[in-house]
C-alpha atoms as a PDB file:
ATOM      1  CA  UNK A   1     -40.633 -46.068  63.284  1.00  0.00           C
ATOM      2  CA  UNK A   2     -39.315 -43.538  66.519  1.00  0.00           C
ATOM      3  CA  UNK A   3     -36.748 -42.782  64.069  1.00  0.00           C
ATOM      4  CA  UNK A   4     -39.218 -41.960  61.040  1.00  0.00           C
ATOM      5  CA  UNK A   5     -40.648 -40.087  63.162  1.00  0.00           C
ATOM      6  CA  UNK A   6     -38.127 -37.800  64.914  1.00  0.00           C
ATOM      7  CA  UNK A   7     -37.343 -36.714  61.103  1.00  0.00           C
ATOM      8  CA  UNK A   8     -40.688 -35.455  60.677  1.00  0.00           C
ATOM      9  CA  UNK A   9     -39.874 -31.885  62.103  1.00  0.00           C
ATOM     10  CA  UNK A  10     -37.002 -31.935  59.534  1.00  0.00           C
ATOM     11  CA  UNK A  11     -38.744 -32.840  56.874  1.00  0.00           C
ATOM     12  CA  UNK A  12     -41.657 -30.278  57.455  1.00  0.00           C
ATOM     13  CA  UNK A  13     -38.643 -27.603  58.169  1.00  0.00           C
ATOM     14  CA  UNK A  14     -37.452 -28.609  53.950  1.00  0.00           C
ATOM     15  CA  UNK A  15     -41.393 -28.563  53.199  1.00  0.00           C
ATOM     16  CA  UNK A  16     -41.726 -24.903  54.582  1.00  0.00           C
ATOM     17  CA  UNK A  17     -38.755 -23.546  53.305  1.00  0.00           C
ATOM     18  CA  UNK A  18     -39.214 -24.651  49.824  1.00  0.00           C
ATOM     19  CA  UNK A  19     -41.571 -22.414  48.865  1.00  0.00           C
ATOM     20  CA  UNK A  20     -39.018 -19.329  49.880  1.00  0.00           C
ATOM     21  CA  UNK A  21     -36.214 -21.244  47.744  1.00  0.00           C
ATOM     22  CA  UNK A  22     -38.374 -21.511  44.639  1.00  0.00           C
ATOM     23  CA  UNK A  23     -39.216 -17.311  45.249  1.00  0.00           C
ATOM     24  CA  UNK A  24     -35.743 -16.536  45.269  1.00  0.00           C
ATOM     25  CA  UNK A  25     -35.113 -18.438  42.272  1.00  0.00           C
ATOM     26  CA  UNK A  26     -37.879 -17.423  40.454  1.00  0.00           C
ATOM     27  CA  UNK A  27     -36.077 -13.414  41.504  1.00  0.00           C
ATOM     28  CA  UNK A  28     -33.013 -14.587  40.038  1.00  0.00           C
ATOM     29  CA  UNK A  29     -34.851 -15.796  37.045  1.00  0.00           C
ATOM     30  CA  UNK A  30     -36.234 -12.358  36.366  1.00  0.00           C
ATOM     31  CA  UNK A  31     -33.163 -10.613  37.228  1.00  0.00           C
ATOM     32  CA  UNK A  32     -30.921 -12.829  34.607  1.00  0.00           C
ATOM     33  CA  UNK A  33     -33.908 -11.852  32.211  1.00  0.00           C
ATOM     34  CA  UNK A  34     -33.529  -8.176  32.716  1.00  0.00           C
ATOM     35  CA  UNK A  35     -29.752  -8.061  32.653  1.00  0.00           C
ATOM     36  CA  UNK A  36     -29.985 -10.317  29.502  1.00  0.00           C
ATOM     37  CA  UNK A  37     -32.657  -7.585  28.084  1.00  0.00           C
ATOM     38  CA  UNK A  38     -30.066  -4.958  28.762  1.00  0.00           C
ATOM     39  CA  UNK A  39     -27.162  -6.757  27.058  1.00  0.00           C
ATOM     40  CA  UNK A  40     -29.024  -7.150  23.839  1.00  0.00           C
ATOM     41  CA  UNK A  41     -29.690  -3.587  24.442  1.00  0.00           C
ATOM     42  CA  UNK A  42     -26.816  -2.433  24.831  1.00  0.00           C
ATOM     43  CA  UNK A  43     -25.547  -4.940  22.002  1.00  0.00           C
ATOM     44  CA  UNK A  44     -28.171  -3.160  19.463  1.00  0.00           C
ATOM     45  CA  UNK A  45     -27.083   0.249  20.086  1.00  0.00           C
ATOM     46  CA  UNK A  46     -23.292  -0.630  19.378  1.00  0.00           C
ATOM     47  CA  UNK A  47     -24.466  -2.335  16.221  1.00  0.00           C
ATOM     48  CA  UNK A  48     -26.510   0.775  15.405  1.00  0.00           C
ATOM     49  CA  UNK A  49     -23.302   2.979  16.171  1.00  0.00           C
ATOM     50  CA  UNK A  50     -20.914   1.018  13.916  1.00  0.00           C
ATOM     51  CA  UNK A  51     -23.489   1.195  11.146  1.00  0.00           C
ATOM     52  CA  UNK A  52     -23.484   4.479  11.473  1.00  0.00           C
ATOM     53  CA  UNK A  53     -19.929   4.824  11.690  1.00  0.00           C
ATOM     54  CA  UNK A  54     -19.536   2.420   8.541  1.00  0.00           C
ATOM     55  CA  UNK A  55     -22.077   4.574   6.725  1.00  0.00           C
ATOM     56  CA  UNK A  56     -20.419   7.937   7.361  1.00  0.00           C
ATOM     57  CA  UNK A  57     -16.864   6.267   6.493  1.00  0.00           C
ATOM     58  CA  UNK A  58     -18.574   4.670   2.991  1.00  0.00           C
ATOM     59  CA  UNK A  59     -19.772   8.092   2.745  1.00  0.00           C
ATOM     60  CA  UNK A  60     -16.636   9.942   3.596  1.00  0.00           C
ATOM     61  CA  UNK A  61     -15.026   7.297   0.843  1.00  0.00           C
ATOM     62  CA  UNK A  62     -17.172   7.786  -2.316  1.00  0.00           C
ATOM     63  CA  UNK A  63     -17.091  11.629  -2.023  1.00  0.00           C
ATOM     64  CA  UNK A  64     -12.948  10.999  -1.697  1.00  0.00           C
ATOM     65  CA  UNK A  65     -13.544   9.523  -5.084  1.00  0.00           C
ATOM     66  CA  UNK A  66     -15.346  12.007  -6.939  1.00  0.00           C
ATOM     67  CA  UNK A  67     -13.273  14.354  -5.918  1.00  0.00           C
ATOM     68  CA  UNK A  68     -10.167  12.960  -6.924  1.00  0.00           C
ATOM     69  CA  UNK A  69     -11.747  12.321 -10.568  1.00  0.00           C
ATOM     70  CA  UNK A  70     -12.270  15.988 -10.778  1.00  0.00           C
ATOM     71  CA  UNK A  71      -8.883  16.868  -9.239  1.00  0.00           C
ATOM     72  CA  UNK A  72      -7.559  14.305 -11.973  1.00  0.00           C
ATOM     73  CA  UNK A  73      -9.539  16.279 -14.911  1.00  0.00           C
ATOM     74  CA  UNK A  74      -8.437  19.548 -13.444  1.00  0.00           C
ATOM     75  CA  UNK A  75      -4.821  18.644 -13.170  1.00  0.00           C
ATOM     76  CA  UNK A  76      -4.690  17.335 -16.688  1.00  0.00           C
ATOM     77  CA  UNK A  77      -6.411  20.298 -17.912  1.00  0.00           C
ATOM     78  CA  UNK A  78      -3.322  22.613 -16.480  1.00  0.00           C
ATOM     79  CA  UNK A  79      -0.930  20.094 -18.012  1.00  0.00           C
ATOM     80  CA  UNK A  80      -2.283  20.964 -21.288  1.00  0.00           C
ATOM     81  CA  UNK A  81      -2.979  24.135 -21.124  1.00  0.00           C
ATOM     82  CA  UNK A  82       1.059  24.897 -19.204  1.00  0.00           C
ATOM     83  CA  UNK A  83       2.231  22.788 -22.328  1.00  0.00           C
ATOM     84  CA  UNK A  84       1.118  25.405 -24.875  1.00  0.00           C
ATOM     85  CA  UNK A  85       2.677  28.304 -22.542  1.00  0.00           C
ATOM     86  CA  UNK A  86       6.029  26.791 -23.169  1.00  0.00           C
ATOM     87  CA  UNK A  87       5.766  26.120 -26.799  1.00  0.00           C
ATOM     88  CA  UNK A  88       5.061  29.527 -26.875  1.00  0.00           C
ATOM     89  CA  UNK A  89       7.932  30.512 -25.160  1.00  0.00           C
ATOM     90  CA  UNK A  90      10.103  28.489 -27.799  1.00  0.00           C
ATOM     91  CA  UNK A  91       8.589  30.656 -30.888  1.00  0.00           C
ATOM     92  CA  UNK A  92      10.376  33.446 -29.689  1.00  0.00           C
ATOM     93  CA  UNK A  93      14.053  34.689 -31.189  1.00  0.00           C
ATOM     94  CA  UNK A  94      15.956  38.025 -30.803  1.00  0.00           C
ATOM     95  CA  UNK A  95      13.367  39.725 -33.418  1.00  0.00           C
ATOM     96  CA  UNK A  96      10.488  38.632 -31.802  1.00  0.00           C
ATOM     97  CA  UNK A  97      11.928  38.105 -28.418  1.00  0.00           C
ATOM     98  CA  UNK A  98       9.115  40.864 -26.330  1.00  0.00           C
ATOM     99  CA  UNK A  99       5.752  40.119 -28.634  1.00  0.00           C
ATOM    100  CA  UNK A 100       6.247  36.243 -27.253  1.00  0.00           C
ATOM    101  CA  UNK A 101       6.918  36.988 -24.081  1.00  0.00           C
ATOM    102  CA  UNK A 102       4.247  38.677 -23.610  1.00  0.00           C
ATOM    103  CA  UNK A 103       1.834  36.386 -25.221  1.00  0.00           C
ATOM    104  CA  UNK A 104       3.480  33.546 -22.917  1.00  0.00           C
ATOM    105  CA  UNK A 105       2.295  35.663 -19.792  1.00  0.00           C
ATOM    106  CA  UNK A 106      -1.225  36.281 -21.093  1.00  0.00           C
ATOM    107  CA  UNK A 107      -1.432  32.549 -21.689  1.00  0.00           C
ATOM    108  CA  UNK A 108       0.064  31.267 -18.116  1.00  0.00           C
ATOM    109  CA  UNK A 109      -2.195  33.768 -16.783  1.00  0.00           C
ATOM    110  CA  UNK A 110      -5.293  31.965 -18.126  1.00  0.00           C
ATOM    111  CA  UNK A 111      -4.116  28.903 -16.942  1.00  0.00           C
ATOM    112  CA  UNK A 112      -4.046  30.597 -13.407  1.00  0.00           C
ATOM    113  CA  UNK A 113      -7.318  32.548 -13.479  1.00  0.00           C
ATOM    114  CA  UNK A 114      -9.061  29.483 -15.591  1.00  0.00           C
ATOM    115  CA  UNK A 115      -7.622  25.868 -14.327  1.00  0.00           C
ATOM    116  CA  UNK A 116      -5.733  26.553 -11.693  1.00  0.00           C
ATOM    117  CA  UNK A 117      -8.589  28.538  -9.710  1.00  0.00           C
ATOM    118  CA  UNK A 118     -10.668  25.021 -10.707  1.00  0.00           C
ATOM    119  CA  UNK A 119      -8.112  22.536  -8.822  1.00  0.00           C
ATOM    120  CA  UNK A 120      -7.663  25.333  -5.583  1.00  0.00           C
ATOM    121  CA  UNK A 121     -11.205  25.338  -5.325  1.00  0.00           C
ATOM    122  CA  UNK A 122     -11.377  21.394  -5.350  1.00  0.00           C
ATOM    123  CA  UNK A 123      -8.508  21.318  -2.577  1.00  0.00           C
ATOM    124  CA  UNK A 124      -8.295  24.293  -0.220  1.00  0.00           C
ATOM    125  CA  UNK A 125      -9.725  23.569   2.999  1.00  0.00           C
ATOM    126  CA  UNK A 126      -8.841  19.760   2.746  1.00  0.00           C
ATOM    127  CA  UNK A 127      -6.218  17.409   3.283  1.00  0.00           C
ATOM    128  CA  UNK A 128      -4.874  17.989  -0.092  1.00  0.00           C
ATOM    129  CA  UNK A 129      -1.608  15.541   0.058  1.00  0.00           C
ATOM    130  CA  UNK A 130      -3.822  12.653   0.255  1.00  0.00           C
ATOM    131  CA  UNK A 131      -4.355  13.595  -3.056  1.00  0.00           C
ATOM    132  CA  UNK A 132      -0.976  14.762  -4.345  1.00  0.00           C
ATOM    133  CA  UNK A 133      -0.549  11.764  -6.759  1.00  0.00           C
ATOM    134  CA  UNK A 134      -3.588  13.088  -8.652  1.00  0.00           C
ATOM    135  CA  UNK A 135      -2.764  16.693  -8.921  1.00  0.00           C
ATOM    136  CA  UNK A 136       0.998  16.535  -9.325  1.00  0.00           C
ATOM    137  CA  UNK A 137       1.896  16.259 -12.518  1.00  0.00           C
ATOM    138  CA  UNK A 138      -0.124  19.606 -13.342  1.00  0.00           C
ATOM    139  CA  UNK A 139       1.374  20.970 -10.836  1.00  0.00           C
ATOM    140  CA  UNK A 140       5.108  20.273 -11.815  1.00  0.00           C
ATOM    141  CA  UNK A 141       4.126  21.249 -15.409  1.00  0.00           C
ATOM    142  CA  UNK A 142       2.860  24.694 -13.922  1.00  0.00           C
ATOM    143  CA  UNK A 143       5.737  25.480 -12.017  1.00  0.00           C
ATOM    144  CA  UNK A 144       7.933  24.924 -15.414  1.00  0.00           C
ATOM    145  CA  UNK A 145       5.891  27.239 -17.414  1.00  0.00           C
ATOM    146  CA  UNK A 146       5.962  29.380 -15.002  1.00  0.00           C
ATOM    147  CA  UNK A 147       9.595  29.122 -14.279  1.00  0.00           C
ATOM    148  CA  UNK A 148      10.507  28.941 -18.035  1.00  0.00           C
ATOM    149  CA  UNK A 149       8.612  32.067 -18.704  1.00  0.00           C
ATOM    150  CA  UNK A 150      10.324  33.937 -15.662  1.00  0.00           C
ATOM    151  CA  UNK A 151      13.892  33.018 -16.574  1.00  0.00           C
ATOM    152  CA  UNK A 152      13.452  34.473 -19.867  1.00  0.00           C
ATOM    153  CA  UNK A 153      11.921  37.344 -19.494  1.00  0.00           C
ATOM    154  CA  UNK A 154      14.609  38.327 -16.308  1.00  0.00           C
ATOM    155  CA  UNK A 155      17.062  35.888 -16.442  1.00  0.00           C
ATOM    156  CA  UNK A 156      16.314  34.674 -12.966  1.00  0.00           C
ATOM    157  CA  UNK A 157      15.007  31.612 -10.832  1.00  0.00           C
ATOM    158  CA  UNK A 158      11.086  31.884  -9.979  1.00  0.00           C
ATOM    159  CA  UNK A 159      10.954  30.911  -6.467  1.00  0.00           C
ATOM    160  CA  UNK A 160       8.209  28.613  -4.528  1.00  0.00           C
ATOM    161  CA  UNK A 161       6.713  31.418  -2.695  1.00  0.00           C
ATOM    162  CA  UNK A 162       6.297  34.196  -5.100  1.00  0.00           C
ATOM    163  CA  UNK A 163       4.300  30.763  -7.230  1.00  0.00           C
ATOM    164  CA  UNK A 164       2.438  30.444  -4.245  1.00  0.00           C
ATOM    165  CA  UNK A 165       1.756  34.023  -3.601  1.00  0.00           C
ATOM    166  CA  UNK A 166       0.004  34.074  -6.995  1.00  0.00           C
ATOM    167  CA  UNK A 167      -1.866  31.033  -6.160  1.00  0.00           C
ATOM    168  CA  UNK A 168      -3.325  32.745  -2.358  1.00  0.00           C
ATOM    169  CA  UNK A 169      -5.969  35.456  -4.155  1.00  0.00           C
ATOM    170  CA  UNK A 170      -7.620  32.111  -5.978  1.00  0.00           C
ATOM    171  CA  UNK A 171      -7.952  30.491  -1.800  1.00  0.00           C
ATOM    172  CA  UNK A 172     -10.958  32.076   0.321  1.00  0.00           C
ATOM    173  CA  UNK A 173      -9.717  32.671   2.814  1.00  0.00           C
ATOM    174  CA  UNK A 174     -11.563  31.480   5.681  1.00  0.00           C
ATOM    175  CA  UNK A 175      -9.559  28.064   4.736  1.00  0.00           C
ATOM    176  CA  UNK A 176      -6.524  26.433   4.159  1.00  0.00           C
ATOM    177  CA  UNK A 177      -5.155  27.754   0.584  1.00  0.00           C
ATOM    178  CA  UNK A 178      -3.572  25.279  -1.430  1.00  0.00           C
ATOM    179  CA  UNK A 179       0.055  25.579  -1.633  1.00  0.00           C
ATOM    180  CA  UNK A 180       2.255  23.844  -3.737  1.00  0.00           C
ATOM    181  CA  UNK A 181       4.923  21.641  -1.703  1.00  0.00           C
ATOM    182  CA  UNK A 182       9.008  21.385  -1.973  1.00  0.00           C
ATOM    183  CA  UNK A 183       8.777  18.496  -4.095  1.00  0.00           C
ATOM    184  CA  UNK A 184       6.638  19.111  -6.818  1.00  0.00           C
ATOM    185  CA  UNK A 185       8.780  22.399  -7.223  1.00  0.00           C
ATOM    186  CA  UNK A 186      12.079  20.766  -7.097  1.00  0.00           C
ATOM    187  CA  UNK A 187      10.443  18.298  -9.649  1.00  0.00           C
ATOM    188  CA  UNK A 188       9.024  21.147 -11.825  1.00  0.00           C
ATOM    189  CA  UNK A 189      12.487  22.613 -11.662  1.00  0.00           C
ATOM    190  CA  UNK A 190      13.808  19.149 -13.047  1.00  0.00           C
ATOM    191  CA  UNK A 191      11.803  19.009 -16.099  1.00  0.00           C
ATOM    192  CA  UNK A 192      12.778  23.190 -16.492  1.00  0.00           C
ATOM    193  CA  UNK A 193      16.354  22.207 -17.677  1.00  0.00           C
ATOM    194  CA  UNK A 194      15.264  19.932 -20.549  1.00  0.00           C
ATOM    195  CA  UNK A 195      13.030  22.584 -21.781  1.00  0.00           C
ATOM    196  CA  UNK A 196      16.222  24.958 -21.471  1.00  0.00           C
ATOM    197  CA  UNK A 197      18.547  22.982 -23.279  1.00  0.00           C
ATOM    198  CA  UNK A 198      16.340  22.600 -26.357  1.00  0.00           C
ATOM    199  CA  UNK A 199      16.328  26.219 -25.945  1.00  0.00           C
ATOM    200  CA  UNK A 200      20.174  26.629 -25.854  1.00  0.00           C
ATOM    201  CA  UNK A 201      20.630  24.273 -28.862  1.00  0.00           C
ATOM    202  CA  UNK A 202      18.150  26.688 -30.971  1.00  0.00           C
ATOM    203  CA  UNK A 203      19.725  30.128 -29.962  1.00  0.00           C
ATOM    204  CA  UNK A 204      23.641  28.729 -30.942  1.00  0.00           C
ATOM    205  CA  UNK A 205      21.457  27.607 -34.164  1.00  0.00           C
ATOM    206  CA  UNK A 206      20.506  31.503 -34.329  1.00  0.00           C
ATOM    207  CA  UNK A 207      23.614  32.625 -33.455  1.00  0.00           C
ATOM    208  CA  UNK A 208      22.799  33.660 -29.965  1.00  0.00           C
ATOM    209  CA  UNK A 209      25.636  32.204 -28.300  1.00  0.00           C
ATOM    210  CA  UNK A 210      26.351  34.585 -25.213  1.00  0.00           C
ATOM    211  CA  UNK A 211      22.181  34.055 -24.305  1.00  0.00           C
ATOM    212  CA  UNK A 212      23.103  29.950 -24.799  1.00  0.00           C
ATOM    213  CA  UNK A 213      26.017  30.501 -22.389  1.00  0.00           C
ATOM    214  CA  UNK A 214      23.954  32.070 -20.085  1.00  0.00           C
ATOM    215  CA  UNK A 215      21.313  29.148 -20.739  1.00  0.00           C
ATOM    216  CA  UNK A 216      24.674  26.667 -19.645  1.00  0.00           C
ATOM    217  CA  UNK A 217      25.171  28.250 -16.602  1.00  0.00           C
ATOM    218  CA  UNK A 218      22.013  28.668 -15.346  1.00  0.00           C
ATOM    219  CA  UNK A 219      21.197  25.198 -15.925  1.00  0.00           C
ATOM    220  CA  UNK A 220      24.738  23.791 -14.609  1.00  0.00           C
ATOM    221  CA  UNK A 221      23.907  25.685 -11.038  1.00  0.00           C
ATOM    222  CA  UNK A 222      20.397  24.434 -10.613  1.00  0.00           C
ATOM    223  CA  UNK A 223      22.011  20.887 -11.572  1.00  0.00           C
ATOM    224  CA  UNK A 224      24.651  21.623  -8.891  1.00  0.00           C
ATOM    225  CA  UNK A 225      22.303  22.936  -5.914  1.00  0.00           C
ATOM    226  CA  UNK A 226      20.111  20.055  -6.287  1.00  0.00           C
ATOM    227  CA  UNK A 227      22.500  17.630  -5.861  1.00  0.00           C
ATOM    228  CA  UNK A 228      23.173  19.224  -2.386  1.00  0.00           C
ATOM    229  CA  UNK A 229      19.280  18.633  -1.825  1.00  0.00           C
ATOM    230  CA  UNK A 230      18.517  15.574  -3.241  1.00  0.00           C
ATOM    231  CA  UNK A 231      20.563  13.185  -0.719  1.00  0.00           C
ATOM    232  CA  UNK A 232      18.677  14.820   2.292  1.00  0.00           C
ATOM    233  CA  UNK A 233      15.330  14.124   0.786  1.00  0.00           C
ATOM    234  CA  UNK A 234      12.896  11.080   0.884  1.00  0.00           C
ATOM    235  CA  UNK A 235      13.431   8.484  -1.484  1.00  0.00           C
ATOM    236  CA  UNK A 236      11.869   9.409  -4.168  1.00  0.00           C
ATOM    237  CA  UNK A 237      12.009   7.581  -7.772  1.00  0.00           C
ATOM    238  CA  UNK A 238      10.916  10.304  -9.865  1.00  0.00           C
ATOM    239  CA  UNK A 239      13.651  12.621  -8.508  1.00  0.00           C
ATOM    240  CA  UNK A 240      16.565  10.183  -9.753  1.00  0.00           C
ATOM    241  CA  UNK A 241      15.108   9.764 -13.012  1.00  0.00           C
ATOM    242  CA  UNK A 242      14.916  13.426 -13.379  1.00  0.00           C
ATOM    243  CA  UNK A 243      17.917  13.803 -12.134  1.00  0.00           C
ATOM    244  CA  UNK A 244      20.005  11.757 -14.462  1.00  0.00           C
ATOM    245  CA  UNK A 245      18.046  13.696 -17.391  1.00  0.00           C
ATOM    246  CA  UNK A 246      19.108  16.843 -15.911  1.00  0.00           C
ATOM    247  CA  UNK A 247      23.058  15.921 -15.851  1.00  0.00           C
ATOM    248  CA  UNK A 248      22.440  14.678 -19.568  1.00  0.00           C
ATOM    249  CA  UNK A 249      20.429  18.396 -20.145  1.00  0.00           C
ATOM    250  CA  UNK A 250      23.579  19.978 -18.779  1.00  0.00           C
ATOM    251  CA  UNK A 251      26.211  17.784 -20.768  1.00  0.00           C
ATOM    252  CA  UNK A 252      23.986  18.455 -24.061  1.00  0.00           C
ATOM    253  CA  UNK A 253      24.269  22.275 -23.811  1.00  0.00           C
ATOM    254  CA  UNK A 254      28.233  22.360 -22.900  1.00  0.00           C
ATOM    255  CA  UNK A 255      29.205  20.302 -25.928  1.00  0.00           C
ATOM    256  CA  UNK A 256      27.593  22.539 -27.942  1.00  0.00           C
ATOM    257  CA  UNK A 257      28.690  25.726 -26.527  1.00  0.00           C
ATOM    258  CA  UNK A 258      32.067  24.285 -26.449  1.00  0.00           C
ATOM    259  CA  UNK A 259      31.906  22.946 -29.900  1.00  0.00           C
ATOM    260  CA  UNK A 260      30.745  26.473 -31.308  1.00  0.00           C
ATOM    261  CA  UNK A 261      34.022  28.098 -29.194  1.00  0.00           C
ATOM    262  CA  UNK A 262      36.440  25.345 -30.324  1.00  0.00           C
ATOM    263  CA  UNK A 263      34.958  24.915 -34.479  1.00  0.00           C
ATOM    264  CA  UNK A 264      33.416  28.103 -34.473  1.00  0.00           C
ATOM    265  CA  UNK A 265      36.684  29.229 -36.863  1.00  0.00           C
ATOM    266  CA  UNK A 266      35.523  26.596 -39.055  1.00  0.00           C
ATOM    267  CA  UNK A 267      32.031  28.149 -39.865  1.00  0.00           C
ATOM    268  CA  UNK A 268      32.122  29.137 -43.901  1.00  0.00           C
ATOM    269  CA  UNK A 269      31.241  32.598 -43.842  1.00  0.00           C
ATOM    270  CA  UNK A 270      28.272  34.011 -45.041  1.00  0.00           C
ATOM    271  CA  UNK A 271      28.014  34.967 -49.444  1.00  0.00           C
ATOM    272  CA  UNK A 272      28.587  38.109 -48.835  1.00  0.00           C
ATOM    273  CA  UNK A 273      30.319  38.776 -45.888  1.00  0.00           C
ATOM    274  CA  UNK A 274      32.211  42.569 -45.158  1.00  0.00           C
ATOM    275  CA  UNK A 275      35.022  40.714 -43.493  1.00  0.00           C
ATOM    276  CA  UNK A 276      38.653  42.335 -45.593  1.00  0.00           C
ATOM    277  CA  UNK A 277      39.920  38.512 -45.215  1.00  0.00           C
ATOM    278  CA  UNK A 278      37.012  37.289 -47.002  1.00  0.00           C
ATOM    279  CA  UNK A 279      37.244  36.687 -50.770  1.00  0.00           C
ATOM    280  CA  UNK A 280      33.141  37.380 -51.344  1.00  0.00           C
ATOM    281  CA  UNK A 281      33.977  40.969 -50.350  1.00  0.00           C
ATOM    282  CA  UNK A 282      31.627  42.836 -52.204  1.00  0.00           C
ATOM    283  CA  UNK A 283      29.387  40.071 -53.188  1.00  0.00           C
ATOM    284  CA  UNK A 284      25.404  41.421 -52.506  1.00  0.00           C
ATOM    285  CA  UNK A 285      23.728  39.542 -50.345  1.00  0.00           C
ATOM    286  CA  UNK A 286      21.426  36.291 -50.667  1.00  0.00           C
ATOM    287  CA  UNK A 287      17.962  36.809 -49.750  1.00  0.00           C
ATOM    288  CA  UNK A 288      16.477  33.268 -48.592  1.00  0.00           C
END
């Protein structure tokens, strides 16, 4: 019992200081509360921050996509349209060599003012290459109407800028102007020499055999600089396709000026003919 009761004053010492225990825990309790508050707090407003940030990016996405439909449509548009400046250009023959000409440069200036104008608008100010893959076949068939129309008119190589010099009064120009890149140029060039080999093969047809030489060499030197180039760029598939059907352009339009040099002694002469070794001298001509 003496020893019951000596722990009295301890046990009224735990009784009196239990109240201040629970108060302190009860503190904690409402501090763990509040910090808790503040975490889904804070939690809410980064949720309400990514949703923005996923909104603007969903938003930033679907107007990526429109406008790459209407760069598509645009693109195509100056495919077609550059198509019917070089069939133009083919129409034309050493009669009717200036009246086509000039029709060709009305025409490829249409396509600037009309389609091309339509795709600068769409990109200038942008980050156009993410969208080269839908603009650059227009763009290579362009550059050969362009370049097809230059070389026969003056017998010389358009180059990238003067193209893109034409291209800057479409651009306002409080942004970035479109401007068309190496590639699509050297690719442009590419599909230039086909077009100029079907146009060798009809001037030795017409008897235009010095303006199908020129034709050869022309074509053999843009064969021959680009294989300089080509090593040194970025893999690119659609350059070594092109560039096989270049070398075949070139071998095309040598066989057939060299067959014309070596055979051309073989050619019957025309009824008719004012040649003194002929035996039709004298014969009138035949109007076909």
């Amino acid at each position: 019992m003496l020893h019951s009761f000596s722990s009295l004053p301890r046990f009224s010492l735990f009784l009196t200081s239990k109240p201040q225990r629970l108060h302190q825990i009860a503190g904690r309790g409402s501090s763990y509360q509040s910090s808790t508050k503040r975490a889904r707090t804070m939690a809410t407003a980064i949720e309400s921050t990514m949703k923005d940030a996923f909104t603007k990016y969903a938003e930033y996405l679907n107007n990526l996509n429109d406008k790459r439909e209407r760069v598509v449509k645009a693109s195509r548009d100056v495919t077609m349209n550059s198509k019917k400046v070089i069939f133009q250009v083919h129409r034309m023959s050493k009669y009717n060599k200036v009246e086509v000409l000039e029709k060709a440069e009305k025409d490829l200036a249409a396509v600037t003012d009309q389609y091309m104008s339509r795709l600068v608008k769409e990109l200038q100010g942008t980050d156009f290459w993410k969208l080269r893959r839908a603009y650059s076949p227009g763009i290579q068939e362009y550059v050969e109407a362009a370049t097809f129309c230059s070389f026969c008119k003056n017998g010389t190589l358009l180059k990238l800028d003067e193209i893109n010099n034409t291209l800057l009064p479409l651009s306002d120009p409080s942004l970035q102007p479109l401007q068309i890149n190496i590639l699509d140029y050297l690719l442009g060039l590419a599909d230039l020499t086909g077009e100029l080999m079907r146009l060798a093969i009809g001037r030795i047809s017409d008897r235009e055999l010095e303006f199908a030489e020129k034709i050869c060499r022309f074509v053999r030197d843009i064969y021959r600089e680009l294989t300089l180039v080509v090593p040194h760029m970025d893999d690119s598939s659609d350059m070594k396709i092109k560039m096989d059907t270049m070398l075949q352009s070139v071998m095309k339009i040598e066989n057939a000026c060299f067959n014309v040099h070596v055979r051309g002694s073989e050619y019957i002469p025309l009824l008719g003919s004012n040649d003194p070794s002929s035996f039709l001298v004298g014969v009138p001509d035949i109007e076909l």
